[in-house]
N, C-alpha and C. Protein backbone atom coordinates (compact mmCIF):
# COMPACT_ATOMS: atom_id res chain seq x y z
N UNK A 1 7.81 -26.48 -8.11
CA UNK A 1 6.65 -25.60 -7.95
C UNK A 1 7.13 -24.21 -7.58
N UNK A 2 6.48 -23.18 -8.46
CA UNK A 2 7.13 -21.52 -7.94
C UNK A 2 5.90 -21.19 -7.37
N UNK A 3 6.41 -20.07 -6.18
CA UNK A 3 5.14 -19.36 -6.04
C UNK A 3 5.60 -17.90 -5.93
N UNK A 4 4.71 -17.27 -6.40
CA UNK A 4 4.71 -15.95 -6.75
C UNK A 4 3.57 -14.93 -6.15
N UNK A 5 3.73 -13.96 -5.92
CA UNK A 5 3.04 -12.66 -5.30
C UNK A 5 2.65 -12.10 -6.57
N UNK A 6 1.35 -11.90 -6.35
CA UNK A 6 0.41 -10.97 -7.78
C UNK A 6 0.31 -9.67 -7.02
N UNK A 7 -0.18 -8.50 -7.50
CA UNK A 7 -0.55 -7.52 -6.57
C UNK A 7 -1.79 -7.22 -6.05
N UNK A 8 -1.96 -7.11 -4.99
CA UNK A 8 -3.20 -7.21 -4.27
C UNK A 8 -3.70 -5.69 -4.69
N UNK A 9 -5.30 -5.94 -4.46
CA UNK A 9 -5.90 -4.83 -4.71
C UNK A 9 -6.17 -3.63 -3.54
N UNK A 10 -6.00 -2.59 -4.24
CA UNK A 10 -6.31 -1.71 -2.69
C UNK A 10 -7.07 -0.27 -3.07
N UNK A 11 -7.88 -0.05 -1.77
CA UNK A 11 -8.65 1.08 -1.23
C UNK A 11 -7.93 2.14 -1.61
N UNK A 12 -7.83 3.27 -2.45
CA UNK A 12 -7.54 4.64 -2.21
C UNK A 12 -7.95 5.49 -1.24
N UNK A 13 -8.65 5.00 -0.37
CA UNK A 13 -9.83 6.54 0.35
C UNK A 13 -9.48 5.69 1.86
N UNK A 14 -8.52 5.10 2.10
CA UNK A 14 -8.21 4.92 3.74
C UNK A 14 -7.90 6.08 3.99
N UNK A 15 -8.34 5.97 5.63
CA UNK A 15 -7.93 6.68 6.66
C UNK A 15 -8.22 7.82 6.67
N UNK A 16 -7.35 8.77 7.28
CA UNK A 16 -7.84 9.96 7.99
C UNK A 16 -6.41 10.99 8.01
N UNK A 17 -6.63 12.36 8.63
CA UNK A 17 -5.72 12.99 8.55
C UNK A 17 -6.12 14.17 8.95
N UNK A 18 -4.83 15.00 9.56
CA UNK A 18 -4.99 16.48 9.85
C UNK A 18 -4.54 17.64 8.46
N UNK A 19 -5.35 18.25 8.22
CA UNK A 19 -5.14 19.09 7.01
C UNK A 19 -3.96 20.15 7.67
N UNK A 20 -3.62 21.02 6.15
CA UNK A 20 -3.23 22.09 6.14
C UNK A 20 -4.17 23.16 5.40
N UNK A 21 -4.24 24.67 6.32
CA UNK A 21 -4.73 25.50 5.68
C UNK A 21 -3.88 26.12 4.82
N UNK A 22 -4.52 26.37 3.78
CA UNK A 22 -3.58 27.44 2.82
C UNK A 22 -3.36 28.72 3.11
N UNK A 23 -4.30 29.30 3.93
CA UNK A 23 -4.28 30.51 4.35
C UNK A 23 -2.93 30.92 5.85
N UNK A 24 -3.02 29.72 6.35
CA UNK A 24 -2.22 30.23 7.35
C UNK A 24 -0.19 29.68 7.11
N UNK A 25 -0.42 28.39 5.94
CA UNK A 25 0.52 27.86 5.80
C UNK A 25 1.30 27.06 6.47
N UNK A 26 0.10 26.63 7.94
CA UNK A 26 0.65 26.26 9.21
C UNK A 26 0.75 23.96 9.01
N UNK A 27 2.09 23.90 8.73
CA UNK A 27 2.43 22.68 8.59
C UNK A 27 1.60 21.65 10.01
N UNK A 28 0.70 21.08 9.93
CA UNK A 28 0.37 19.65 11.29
C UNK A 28 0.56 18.62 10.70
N UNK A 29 1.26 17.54 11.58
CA UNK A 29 1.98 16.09 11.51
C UNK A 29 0.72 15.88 11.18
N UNK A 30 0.80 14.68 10.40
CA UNK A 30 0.26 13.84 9.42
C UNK A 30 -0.16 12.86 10.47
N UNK A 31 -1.75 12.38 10.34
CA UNK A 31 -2.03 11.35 11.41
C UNK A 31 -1.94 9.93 10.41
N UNK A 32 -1.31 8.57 10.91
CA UNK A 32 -2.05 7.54 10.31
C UNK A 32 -3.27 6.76 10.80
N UNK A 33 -3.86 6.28 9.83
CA UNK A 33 -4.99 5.91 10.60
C UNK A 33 -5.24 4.53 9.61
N UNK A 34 -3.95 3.28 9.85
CA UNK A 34 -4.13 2.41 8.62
C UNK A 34 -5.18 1.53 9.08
N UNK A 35 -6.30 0.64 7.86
CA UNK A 35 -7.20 -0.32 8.24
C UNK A 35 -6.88 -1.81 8.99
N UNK A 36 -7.88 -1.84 9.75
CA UNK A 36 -7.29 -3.59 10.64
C UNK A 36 -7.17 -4.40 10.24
N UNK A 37 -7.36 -4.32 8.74
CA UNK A 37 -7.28 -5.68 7.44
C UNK A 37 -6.74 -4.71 6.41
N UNK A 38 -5.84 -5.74 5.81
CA UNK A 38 -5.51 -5.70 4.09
C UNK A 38 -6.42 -6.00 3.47
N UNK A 39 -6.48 -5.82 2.22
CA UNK A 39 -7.25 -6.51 0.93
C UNK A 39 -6.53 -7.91 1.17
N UNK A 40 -7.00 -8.87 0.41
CA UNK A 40 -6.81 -10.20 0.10
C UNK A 40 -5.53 -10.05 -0.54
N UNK A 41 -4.45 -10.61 -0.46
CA UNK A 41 -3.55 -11.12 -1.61
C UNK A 41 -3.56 -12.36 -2.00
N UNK A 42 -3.39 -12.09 -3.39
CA UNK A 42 -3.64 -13.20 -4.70
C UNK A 42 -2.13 -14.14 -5.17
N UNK A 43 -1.93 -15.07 -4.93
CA UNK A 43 -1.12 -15.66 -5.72
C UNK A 43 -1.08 -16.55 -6.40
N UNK A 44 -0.10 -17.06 -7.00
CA UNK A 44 -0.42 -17.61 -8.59
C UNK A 44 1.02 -18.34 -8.61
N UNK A 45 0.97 -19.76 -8.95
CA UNK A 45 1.78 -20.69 -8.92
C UNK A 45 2.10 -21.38 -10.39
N UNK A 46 3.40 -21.98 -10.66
CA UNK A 46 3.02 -23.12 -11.80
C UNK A 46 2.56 -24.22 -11.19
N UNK A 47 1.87 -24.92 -12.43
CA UNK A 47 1.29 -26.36 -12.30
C UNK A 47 1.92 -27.83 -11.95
N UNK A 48 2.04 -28.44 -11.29
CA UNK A 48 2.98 -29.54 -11.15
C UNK A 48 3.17 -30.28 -12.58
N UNK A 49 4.24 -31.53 -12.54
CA UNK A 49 3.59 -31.86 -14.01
C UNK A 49 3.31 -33.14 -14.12
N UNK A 50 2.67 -33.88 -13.26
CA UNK A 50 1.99 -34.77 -13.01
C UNK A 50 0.64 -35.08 -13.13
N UNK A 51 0.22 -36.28 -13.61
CA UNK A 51 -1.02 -36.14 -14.81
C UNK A 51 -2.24 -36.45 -13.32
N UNK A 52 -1.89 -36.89 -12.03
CA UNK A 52 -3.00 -37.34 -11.35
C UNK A 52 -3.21 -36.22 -10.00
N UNK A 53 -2.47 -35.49 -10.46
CA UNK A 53 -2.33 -33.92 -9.27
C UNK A 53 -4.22 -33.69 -9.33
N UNK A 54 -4.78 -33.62 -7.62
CA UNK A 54 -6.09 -33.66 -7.44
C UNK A 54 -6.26 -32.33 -7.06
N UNK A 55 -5.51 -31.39 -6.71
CA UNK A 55 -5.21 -29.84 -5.94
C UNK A 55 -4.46 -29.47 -5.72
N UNK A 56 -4.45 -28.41 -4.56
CA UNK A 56 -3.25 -27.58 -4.09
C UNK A 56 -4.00 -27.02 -2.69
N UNK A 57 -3.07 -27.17 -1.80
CA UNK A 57 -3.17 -26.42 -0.71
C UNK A 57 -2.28 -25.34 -0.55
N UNK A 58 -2.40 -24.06 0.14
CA UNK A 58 -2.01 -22.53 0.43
C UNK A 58 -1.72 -22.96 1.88
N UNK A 59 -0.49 -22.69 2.61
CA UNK A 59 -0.19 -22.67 3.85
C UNK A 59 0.10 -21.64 4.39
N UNK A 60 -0.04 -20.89 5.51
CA UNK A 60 0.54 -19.95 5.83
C UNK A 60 -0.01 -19.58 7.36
N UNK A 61 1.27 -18.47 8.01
CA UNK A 61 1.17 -18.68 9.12
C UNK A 61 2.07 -17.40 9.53
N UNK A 62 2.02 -16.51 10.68
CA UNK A 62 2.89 -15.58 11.36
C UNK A 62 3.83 -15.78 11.36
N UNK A 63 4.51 -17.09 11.67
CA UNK A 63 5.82 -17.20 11.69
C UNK A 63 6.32 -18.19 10.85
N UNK A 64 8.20 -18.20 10.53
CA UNK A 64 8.40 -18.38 9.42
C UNK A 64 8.36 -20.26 9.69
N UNK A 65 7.89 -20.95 8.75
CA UNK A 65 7.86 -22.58 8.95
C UNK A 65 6.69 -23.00 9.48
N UNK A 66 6.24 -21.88 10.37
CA UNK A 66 4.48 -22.54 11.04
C UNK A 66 3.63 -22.03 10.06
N UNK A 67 2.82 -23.09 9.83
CA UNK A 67 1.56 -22.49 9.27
C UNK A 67 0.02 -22.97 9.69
N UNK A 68 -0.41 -22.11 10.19
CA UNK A 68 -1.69 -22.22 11.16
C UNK A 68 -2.41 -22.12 10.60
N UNK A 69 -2.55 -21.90 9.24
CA UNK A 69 -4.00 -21.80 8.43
C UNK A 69 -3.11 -22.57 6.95
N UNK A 70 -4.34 -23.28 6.77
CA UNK A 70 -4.60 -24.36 5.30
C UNK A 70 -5.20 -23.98 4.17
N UNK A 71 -5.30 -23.96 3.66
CA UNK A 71 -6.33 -23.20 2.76
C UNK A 71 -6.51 -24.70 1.42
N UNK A 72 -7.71 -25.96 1.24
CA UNK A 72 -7.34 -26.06 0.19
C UNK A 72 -7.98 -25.70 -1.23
N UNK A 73 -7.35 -25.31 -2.24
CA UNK A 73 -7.70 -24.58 -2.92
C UNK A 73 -8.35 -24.90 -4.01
N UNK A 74 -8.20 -26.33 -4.29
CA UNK A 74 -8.66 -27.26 -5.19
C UNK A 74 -7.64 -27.29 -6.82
N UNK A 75 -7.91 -27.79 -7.85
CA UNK A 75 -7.25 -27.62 -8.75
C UNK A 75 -7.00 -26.78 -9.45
N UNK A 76 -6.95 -25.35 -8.78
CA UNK A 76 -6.21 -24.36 -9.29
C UNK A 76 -4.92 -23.89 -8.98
N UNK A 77 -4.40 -22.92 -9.66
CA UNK A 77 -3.05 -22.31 -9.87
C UNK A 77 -3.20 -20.49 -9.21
N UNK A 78 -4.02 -20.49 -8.89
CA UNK A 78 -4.20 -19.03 -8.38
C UNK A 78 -5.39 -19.36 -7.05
N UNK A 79 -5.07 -18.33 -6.08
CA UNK A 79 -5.86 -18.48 -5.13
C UNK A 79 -5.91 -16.67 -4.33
N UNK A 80 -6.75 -16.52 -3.69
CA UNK A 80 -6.55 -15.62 -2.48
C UNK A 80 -6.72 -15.75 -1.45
N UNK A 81 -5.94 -15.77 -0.24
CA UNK A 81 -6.02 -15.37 1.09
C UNK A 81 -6.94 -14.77 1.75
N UNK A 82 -7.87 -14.74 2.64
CA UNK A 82 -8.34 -13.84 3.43
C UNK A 82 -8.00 -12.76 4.42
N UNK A 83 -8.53 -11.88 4.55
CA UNK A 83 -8.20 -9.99 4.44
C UNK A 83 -6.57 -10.62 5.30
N UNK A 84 -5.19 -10.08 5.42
CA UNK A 84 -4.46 -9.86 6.31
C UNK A 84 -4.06 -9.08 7.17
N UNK A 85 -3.93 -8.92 8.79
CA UNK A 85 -3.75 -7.93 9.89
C UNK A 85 -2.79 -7.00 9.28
N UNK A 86 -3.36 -5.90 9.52
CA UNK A 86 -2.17 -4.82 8.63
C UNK A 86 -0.95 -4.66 9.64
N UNK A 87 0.12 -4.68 9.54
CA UNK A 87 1.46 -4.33 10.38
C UNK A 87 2.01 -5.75 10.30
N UNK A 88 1.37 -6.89 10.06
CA UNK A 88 1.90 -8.17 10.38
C UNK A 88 2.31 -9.01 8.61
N UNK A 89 3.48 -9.86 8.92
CA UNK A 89 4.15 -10.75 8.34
C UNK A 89 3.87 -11.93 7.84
N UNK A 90 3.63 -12.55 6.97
CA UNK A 90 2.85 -13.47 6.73
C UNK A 90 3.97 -14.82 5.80
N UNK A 91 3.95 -15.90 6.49
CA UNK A 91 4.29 -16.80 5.58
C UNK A 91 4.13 -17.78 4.98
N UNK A 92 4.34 -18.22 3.74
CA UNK A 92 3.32 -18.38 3.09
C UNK A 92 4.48 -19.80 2.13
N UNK A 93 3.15 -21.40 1.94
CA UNK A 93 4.03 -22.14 0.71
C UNK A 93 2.51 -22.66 0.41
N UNK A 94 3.16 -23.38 -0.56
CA UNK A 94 2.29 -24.04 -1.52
C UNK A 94 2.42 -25.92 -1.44
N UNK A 95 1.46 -26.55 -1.64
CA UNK A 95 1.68 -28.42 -1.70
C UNK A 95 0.74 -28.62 -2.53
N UNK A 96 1.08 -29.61 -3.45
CA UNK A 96 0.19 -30.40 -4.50
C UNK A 96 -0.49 -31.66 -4.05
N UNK A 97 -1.12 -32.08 -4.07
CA UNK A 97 -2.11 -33.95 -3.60
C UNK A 97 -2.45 -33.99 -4.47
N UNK A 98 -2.52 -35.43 -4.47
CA UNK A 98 -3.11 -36.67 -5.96
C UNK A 98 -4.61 -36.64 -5.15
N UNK A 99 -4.91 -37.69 -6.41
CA UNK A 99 -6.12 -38.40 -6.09
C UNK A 99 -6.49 -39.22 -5.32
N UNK A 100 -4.72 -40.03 -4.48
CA UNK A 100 -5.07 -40.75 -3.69
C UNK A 100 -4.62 -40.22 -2.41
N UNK A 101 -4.82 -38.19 -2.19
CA UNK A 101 -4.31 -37.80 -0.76
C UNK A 101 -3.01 -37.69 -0.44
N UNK A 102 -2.45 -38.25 -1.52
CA UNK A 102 -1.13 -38.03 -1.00
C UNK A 102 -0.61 -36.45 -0.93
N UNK A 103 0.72 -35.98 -0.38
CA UNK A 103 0.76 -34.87 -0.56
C UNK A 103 2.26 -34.66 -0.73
N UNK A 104 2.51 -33.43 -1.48
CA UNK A 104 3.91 -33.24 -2.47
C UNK A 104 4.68 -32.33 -0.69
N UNK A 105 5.80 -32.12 -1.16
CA UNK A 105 6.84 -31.66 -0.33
C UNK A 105 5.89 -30.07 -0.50
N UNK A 106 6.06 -29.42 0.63
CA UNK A 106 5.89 -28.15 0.19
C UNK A 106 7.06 -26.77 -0.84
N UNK A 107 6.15 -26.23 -1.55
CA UNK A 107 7.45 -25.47 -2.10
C UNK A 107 8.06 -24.31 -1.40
N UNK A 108 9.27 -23.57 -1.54
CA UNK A 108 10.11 -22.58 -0.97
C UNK A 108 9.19 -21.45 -0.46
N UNK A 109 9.59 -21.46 0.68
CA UNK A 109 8.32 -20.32 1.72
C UNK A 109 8.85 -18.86 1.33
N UNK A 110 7.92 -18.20 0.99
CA UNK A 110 7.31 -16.63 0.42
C UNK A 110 6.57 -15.57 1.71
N UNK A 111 7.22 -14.47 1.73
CA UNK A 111 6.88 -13.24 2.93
C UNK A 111 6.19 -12.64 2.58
N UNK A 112 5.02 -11.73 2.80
CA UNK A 112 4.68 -10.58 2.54
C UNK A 112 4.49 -9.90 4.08
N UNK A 113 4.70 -8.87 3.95
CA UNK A 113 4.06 -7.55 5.02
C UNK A 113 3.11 -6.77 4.45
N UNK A 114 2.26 -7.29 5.09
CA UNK A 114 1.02 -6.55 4.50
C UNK A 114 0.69 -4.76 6.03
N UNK A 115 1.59 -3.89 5.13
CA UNK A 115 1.80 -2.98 5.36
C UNK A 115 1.62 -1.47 4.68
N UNK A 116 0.98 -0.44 5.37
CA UNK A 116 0.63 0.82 4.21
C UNK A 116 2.14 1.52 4.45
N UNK A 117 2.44 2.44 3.57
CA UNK A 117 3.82 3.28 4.12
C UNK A 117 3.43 4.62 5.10
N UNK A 118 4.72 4.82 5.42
CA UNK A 118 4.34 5.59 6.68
C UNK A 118 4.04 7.09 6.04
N UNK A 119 3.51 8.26 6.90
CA UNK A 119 3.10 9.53 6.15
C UNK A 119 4.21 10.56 5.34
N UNK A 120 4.07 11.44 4.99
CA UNK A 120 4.85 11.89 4.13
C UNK A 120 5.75 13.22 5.27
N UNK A 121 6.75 13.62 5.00
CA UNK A 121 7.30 14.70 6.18
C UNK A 121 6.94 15.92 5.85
N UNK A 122 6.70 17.14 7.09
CA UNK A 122 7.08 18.86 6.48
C UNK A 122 6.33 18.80 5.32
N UNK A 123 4.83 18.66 5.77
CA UNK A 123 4.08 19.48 4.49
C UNK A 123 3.62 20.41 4.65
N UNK A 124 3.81 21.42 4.21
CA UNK A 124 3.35 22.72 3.97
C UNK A 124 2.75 23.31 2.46
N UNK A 125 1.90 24.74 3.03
CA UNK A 125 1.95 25.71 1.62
C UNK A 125 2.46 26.56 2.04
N UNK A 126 2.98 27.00 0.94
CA UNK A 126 3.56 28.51 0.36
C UNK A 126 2.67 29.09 -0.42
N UNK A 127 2.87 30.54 0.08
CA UNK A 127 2.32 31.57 -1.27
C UNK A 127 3.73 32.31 -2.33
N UNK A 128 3.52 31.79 -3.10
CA UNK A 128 4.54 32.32 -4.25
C UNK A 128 4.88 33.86 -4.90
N UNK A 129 2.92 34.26 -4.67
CA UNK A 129 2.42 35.37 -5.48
C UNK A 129 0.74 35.08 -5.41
N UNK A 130 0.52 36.53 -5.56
CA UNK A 130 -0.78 36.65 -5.51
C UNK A 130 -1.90 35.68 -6.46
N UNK A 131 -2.70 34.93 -5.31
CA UNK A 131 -3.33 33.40 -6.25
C UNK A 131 -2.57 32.43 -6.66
N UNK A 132 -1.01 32.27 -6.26
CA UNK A 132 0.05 31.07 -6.79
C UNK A 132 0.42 30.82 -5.49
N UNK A 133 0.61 29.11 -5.47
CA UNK A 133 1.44 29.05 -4.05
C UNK A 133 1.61 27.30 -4.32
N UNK A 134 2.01 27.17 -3.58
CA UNK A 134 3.09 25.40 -3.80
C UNK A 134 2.34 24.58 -2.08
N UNK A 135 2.04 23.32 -2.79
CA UNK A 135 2.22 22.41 -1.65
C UNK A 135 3.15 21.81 -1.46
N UNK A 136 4.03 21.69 -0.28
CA UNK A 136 5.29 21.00 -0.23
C UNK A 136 5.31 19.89 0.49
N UNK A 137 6.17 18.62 -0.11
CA UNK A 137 6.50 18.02 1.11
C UNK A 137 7.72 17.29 0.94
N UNK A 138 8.46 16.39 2.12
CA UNK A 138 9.59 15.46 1.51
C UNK A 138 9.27 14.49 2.15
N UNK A 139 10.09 12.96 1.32
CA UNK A 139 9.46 11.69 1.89
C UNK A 139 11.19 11.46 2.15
N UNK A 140 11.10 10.54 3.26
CA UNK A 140 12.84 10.15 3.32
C UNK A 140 12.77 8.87 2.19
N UNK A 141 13.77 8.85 1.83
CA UNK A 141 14.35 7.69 0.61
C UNK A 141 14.34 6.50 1.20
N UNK A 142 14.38 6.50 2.72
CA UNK A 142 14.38 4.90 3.47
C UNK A 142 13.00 4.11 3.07
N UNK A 143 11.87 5.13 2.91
CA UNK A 143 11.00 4.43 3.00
C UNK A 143 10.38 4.71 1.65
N UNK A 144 10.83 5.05 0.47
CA UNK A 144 10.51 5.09 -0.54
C UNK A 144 9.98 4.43 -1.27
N UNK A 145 10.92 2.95 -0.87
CA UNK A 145 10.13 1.86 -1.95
C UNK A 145 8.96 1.12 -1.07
N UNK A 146 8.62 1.74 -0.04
CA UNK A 146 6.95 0.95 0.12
C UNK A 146 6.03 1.82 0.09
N UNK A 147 6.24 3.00 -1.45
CA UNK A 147 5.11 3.63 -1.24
C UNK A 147 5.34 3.94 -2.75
N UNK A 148 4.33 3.48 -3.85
CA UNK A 148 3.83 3.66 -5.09
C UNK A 148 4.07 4.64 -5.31
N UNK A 149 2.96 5.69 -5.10
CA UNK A 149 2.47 6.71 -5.50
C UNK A 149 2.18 7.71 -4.37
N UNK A 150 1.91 9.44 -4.27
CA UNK A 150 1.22 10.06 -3.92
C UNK A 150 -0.14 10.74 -4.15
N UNK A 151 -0.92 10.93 -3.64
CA UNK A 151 -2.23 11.60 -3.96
C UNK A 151 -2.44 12.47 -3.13
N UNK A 152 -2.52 13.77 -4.12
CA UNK A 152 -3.09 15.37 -2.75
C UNK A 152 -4.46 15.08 -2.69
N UNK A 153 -4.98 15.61 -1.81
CA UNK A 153 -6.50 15.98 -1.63
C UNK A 153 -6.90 16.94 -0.96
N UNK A 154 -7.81 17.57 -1.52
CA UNK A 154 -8.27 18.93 -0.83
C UNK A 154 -9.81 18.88 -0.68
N UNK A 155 -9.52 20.27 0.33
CA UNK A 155 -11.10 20.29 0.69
C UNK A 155 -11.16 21.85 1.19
N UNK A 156 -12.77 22.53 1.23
CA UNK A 156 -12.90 23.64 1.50
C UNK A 156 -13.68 23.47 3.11
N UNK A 157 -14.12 22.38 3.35
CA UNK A 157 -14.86 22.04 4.61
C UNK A 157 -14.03 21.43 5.87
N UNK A 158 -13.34 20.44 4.86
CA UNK A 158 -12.22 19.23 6.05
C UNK A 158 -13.23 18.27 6.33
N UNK A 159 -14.77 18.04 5.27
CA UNK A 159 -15.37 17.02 5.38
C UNK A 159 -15.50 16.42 4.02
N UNK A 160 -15.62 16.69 2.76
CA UNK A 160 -15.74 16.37 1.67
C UNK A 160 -14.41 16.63 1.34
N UNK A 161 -13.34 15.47 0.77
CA UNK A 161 -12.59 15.61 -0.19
C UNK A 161 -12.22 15.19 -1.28
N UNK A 162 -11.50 15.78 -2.51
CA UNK A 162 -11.63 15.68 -3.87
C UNK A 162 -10.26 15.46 -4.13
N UNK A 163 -9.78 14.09 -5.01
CA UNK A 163 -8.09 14.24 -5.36
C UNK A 163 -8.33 15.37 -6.12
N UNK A 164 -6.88 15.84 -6.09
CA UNK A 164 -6.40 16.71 -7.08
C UNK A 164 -5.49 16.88 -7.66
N UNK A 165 -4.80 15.79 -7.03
CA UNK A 165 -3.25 15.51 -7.81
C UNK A 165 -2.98 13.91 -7.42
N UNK A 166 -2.29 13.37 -8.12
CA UNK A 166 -1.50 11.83 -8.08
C UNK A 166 -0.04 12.36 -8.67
N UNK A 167 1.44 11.84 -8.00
CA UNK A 167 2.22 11.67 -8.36
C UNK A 167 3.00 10.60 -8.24
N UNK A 168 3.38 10.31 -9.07
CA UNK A 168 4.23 8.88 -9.03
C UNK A 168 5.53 9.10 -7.76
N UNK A 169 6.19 8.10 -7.22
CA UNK A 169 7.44 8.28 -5.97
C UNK A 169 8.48 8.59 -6.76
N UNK A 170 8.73 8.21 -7.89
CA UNK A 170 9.83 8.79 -9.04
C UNK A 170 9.65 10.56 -9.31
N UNK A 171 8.48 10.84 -9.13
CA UNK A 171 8.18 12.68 -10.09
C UNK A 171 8.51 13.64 -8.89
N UNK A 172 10.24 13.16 -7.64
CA UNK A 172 10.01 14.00 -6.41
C UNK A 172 10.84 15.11 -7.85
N UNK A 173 10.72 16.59 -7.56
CA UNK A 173 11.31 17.66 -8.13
C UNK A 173 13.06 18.14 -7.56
N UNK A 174 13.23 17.28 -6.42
CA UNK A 174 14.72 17.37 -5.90
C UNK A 174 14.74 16.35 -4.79
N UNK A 175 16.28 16.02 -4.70
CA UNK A 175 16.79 15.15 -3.79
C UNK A 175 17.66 15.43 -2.80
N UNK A 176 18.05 14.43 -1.84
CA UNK A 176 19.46 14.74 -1.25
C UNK A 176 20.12 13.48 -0.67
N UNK A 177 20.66 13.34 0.25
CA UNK A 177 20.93 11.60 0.56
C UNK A 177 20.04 11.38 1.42
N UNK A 178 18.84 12.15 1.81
CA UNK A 178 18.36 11.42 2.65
C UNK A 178 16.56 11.46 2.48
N UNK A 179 16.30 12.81 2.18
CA UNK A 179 14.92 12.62 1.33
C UNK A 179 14.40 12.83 0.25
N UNK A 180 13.63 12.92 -0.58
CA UNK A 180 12.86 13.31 -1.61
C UNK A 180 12.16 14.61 -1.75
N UNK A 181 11.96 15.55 -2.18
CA UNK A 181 11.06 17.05 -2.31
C UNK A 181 10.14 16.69 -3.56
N UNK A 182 8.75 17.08 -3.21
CA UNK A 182 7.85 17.19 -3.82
C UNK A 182 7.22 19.10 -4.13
N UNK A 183 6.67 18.91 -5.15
CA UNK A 183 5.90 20.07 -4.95
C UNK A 183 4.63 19.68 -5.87
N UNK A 184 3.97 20.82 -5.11
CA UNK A 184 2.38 20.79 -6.03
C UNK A 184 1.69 22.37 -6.57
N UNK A 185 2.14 22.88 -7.51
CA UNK A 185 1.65 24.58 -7.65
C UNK A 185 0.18 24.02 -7.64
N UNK A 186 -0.46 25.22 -7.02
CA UNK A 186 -1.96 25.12 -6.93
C UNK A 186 -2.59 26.71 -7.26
N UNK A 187 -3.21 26.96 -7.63
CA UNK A 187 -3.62 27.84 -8.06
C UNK A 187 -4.88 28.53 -7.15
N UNK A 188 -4.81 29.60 -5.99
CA UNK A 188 -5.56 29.71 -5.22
C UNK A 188 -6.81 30.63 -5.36
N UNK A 189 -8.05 29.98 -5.85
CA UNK A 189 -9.18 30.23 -5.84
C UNK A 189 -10.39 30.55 -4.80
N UNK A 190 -10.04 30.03 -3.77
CA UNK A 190 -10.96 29.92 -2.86
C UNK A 190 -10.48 30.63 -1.53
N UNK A 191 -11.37 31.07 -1.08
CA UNK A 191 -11.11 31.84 0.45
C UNK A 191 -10.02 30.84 1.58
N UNK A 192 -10.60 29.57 1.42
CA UNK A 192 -9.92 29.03 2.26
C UNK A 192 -9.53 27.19 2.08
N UNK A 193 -8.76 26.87 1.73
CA UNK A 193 -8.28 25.37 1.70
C UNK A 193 -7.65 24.41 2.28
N UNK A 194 -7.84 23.09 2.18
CA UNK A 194 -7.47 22.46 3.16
C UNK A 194 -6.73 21.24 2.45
N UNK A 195 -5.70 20.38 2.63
CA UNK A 195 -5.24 19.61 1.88
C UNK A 195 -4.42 18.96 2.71
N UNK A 196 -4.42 17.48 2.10
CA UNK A 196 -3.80 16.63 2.76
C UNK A 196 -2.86 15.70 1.62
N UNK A 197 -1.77 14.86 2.07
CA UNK A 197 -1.11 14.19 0.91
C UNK A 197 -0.84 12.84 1.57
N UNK A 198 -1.31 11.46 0.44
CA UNK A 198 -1.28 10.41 0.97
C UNK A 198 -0.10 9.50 0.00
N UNK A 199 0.34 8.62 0.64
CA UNK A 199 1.44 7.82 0.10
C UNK A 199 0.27 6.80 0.33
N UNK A 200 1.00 5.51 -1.12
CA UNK A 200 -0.08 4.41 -1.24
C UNK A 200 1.04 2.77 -1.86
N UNK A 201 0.91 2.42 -1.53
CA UNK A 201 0.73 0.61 -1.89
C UNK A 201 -0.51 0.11 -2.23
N UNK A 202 0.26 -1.22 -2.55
CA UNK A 202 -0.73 -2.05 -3.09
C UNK A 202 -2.11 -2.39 -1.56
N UNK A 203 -1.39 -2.40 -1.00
CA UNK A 203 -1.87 -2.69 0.76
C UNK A 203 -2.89 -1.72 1.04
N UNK A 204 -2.84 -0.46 0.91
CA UNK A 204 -3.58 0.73 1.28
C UNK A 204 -3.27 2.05 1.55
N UNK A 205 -3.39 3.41 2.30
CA UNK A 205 -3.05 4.71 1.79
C UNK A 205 -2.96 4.83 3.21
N UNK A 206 -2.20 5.66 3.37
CA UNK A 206 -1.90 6.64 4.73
C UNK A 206 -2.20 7.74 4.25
N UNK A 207 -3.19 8.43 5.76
CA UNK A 207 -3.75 9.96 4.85
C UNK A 207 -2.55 10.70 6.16
């Protein structure tokens, strides 16, 4: 029996955050503000190959070998979990039962951290030239691979905000051994702006 991690679905519009003005260019640390639940994660198993297999039970539990919650799932091959504590570890197997209750060995125990990545470093704007100016930021490379994507967002209030950019964690514009550089030219229209940049997983977004 395999078991496998599908990707869980997630919220773009978590959390919260301290902007930057464009006007003053004045960089403030990035607040997180991740949710007290994950989305559900989904996983998806092969089928035993036994003709009198009655279900499947989902085990899982905080720590690795205990599992404090059962789940049974009935005769399917895919199931989901209910929401998981964000920051926490989860482990996780699978068991097959017949028709007459019996129950199969469990299969090889599976981790997830159901975790958002942490905020992005040193974001700032620049003015380049009159109406041109760059949003900057760098992510360190340690924590690179638990974060998909970026998304800017701006606002003229710091109550309504609008994406305005998505970049993939691959599109940084320079490197070094230790972080990533991003930029964002923006084109300055408005008296006054406000913008924030979120890193995202499958899990959820840090603003």
């Amino acid at each position: 029996m395999r078991l496998e991690i599908r990707n869980p679905s997630f919220n773009p519009h978590r959390g919260r955050a301290l902007a930057l003005a464009v006007l003053s260019s004045l960089a403030l640390p990035a607040a997180v503000h991740a949710a007290d639940a994950a989305p559900p994660v989904s996983l998806a198993w092969n089928a035993n190959p036994e003709s009198d297999v009655a279900g499947y039970k989902v085990h899982f539990g905080t720590q690795r070998g205990v599992y404090t919650n059962v789940v049974d799932v009935g005769l399917v091959t895919q199931a989901s979990l209910p929401p998981l504590l964000m920051g926490s570890t989860y482990y996780l197997s699978v068991s097959a039962y017949n028709s007459t209750g019996l129950e199969s060995p469990r299969s090889a125990e599976f981790s997830v951290t159901a975790a958002v990545p942490p905020p992005p470093t040193d974001t700032s704007f620049a003015m380049s030239e009159p109406g041109q100016g760059k949003l900057q930021w760098k992510y360190a490379k340690s924590a690179a691979a638990s974060a998909d994507r970026f998304a800017v967002y701006s606002s003229e209030d710091l109550v309504t905000w609008t994406e305005s950019a998505r970049f993939a964690t691959g599109a940084a514009t320079s490197s070094d051994s230790q972080w990533l550089y991003f930029e964002y030219p923006y084109q300055v229209t408005k008296q006054k702006m406000f913008f924030k940049v979120a890193p995202s997983n499958a899990f959820g977004e840090t603003k």
